[in-house]
N, C-alpha and C. Protein backbone atom coordinates (compact mmCIF):
# COMPACT_ATOMS: atom_id res chain seq x y z
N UNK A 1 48.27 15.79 40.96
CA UNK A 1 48.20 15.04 39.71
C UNK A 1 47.69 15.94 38.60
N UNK A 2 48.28 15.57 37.25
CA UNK A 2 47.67 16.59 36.71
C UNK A 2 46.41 16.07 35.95
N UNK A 3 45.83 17.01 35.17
CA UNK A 3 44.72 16.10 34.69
C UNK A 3 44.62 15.48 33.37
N UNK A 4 43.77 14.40 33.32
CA UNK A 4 44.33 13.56 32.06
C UNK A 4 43.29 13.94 30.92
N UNK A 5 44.30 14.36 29.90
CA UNK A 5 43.53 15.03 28.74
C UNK A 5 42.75 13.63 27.98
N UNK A 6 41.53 13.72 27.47
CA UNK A 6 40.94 12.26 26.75
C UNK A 6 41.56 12.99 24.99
N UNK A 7 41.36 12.18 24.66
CA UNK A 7 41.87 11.51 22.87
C UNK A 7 40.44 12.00 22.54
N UNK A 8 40.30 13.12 21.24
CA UNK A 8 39.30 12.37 20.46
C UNK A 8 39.50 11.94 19.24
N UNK A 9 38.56 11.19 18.94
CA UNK A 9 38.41 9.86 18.17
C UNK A 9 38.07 10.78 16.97
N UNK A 10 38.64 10.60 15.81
CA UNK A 10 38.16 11.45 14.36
C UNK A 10 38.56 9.84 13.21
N UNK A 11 37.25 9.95 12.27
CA UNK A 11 37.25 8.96 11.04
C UNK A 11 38.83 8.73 10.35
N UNK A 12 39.54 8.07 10.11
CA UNK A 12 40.37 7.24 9.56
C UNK A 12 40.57 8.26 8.36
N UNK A 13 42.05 8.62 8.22
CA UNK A 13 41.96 8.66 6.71
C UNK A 13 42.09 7.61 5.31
N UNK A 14 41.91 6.84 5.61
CA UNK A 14 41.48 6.03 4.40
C UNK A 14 40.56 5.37 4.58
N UNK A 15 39.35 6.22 4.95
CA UNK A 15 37.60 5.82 4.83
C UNK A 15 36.98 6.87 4.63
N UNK A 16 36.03 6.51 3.38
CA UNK A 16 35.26 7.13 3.06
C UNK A 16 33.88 6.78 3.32
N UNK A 17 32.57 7.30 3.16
CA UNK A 17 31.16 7.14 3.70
C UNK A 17 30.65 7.74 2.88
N UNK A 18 29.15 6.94 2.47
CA UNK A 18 28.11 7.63 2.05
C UNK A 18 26.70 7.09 2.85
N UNK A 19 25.92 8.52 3.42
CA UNK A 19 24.50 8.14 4.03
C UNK A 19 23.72 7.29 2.92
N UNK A 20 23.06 6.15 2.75
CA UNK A 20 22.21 5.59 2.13
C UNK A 20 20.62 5.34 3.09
N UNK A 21 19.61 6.37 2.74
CA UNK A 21 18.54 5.83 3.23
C UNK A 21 18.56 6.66 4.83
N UNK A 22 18.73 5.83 5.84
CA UNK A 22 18.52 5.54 6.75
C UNK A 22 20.48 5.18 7.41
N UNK A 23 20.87 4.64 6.78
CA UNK A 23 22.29 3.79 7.17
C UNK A 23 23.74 4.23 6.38
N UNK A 24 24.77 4.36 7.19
CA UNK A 24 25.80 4.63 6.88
C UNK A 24 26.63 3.66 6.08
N UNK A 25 27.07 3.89 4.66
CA UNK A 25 27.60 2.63 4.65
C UNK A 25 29.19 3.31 4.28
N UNK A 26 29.93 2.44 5.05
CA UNK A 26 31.15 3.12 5.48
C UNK A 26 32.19 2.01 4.68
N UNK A 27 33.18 2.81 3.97
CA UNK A 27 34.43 1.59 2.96
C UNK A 27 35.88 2.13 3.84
N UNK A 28 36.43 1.32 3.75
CA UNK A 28 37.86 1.08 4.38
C UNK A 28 38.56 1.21 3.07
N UNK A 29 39.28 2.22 2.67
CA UNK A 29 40.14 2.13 1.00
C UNK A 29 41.25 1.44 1.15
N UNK A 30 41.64 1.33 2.03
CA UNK A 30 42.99 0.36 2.37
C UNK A 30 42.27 -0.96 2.07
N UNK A 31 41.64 -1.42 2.65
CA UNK A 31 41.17 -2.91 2.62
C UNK A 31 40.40 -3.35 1.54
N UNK A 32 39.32 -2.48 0.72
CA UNK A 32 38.22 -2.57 0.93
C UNK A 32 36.90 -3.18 0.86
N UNK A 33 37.02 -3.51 2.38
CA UNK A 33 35.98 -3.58 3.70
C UNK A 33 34.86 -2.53 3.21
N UNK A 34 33.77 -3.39 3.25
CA UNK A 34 32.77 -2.32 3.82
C UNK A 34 31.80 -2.24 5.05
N UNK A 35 31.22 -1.80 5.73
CA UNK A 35 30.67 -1.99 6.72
C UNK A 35 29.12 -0.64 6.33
N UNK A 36 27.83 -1.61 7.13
CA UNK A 36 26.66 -0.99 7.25
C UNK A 36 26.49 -0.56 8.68
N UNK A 37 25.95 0.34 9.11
CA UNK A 37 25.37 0.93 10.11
C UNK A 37 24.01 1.46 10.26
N UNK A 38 23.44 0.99 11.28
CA UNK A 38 21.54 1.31 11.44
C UNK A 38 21.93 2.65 11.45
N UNK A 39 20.54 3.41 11.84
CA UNK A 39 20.37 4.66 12.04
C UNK A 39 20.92 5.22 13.33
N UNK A 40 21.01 4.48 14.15
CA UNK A 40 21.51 5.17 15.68
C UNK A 40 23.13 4.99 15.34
N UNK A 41 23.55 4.44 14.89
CA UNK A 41 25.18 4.24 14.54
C UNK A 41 24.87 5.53 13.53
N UNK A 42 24.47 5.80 12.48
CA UNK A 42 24.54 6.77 11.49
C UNK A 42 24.63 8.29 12.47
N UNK A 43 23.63 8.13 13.23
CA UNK A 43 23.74 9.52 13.85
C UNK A 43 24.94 9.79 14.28
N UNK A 44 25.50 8.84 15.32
CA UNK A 44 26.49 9.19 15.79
C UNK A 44 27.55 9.45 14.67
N UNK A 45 28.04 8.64 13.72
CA UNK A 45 28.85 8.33 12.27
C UNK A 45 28.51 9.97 11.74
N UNK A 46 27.85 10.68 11.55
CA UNK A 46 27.46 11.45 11.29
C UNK A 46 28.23 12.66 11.81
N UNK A 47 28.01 12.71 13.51
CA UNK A 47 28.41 13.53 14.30
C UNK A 47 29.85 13.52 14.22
N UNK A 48 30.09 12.67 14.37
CA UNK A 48 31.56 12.27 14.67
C UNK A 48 32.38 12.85 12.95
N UNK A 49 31.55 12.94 12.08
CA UNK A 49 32.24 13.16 10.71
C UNK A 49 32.17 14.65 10.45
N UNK A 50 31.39 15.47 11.78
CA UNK A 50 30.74 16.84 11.73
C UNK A 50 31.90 17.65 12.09
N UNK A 51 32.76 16.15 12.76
CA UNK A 51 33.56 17.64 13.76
C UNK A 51 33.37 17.73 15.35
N UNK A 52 32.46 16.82 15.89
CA UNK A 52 31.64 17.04 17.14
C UNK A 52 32.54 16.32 17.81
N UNK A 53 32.44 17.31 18.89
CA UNK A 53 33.96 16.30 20.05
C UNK A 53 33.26 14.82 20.69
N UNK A 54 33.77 13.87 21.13
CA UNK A 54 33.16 12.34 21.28
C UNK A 54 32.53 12.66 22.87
N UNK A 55 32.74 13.82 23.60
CA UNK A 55 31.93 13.95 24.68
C UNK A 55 30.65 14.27 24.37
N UNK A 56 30.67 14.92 23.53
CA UNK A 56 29.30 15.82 23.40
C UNK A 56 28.19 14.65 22.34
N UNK A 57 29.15 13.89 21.71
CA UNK A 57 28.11 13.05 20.54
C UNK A 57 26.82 12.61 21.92
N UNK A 58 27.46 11.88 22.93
CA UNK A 58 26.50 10.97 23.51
C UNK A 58 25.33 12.03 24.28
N UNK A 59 26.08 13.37 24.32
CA UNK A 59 24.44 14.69 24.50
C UNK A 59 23.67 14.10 23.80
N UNK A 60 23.88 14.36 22.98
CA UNK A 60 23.05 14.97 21.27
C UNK A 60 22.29 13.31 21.10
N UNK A 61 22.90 12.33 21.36
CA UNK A 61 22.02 11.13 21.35
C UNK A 61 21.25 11.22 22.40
N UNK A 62 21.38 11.30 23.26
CA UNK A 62 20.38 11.23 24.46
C UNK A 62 18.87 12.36 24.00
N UNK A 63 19.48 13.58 23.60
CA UNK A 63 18.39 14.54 23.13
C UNK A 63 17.57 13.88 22.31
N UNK A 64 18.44 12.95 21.11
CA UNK A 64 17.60 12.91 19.90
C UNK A 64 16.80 11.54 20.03
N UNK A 65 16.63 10.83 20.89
CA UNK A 65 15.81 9.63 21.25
C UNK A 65 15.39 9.16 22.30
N UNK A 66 15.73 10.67 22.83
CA UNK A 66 14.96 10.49 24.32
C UNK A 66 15.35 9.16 25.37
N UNK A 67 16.74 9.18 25.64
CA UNK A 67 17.24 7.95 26.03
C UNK A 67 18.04 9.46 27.42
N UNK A 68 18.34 8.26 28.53
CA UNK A 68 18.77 8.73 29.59
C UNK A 68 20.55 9.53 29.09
N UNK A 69 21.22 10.71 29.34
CA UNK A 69 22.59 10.23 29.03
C UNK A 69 23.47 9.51 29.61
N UNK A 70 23.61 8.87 30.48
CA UNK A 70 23.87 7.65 31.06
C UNK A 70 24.12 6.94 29.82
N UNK A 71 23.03 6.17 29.71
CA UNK A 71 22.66 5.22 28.74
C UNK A 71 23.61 6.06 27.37
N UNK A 72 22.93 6.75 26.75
CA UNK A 72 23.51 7.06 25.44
C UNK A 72 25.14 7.65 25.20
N UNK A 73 25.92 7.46 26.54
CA UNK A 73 27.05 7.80 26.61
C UNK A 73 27.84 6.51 26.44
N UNK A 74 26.99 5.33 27.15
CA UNK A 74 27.66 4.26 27.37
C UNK A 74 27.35 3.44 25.72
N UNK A 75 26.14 4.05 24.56
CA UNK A 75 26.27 3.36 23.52
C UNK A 75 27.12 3.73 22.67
N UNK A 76 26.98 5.38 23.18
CA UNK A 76 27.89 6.10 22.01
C UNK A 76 29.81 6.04 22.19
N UNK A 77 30.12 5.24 23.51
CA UNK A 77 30.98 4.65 24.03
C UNK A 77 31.66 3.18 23.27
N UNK A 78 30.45 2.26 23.21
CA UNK A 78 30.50 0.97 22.68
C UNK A 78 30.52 1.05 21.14
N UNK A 79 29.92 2.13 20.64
CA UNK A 79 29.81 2.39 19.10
C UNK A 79 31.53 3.08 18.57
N UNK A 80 31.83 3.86 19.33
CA UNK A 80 33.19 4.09 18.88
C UNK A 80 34.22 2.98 18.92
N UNK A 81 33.73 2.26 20.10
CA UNK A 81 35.08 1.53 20.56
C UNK A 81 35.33 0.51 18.93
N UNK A 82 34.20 -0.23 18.76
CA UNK A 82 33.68 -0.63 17.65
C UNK A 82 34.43 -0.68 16.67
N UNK A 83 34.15 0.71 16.43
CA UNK A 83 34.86 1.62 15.27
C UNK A 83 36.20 1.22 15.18
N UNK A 84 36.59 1.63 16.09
CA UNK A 84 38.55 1.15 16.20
C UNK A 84 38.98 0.50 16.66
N UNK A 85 38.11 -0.92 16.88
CA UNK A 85 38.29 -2.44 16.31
C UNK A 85 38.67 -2.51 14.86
N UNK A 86 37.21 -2.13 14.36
CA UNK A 86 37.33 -2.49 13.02
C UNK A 86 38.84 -1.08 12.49
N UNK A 87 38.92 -0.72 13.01
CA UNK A 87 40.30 0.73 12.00
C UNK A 87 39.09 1.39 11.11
N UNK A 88 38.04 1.71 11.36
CA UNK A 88 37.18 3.16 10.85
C UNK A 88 38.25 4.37 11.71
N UNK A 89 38.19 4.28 12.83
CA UNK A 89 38.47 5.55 13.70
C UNK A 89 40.14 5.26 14.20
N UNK A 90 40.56 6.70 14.59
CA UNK A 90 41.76 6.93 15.26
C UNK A 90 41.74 7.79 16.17
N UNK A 91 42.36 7.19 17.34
CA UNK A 91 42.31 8.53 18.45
C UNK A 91 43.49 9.59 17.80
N UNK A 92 43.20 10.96 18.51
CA UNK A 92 44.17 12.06 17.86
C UNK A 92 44.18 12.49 19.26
């Protein structure tokens, strides 16, 4: 079998973001929708806008709050999926 390449997930082109504070607040230009995000969504929102492949975001959470990666794979999992519910994100 061969092996199955994963998708990563990169921001929408017709959304734009600005960090406010603490929270991401993210616009949909097609719609526009806006949507807020706490700080643990921002980090990731962040990463994910860095360039950072969607394996590695849920490292870098686990490092930065001292959470198991287990755990921070499976938020930074639920936080994307999220995402492209709402059409923030597209797999490529």
């Amino acid at each position: 079998m061969g092996e199955k390449r994963k998708k990563e997930i990169k921001i929408g082109p017709t959304i734009t973001w600005r960090k406010v504070n603490d929270e991401a607040v993210i616009l949909n230009l097609e719609t526009s929708v806006y949507y807020s995000v706490n700080n643990t969504g921002t980090f990731i929102w962040e990463l994910l806008a860095g360039g950072r492949q969607t394996g590695k975001i849920g490292l870098a959470l686990a490092e930065e709050y001292g959470i198991s990666p287990e755990d921070a794979a499976a938020d930074t999992a639920e936080f994307l999926d999220t995402m492209a519910e709402l059409e923030l994100t597209e797999a490529r």
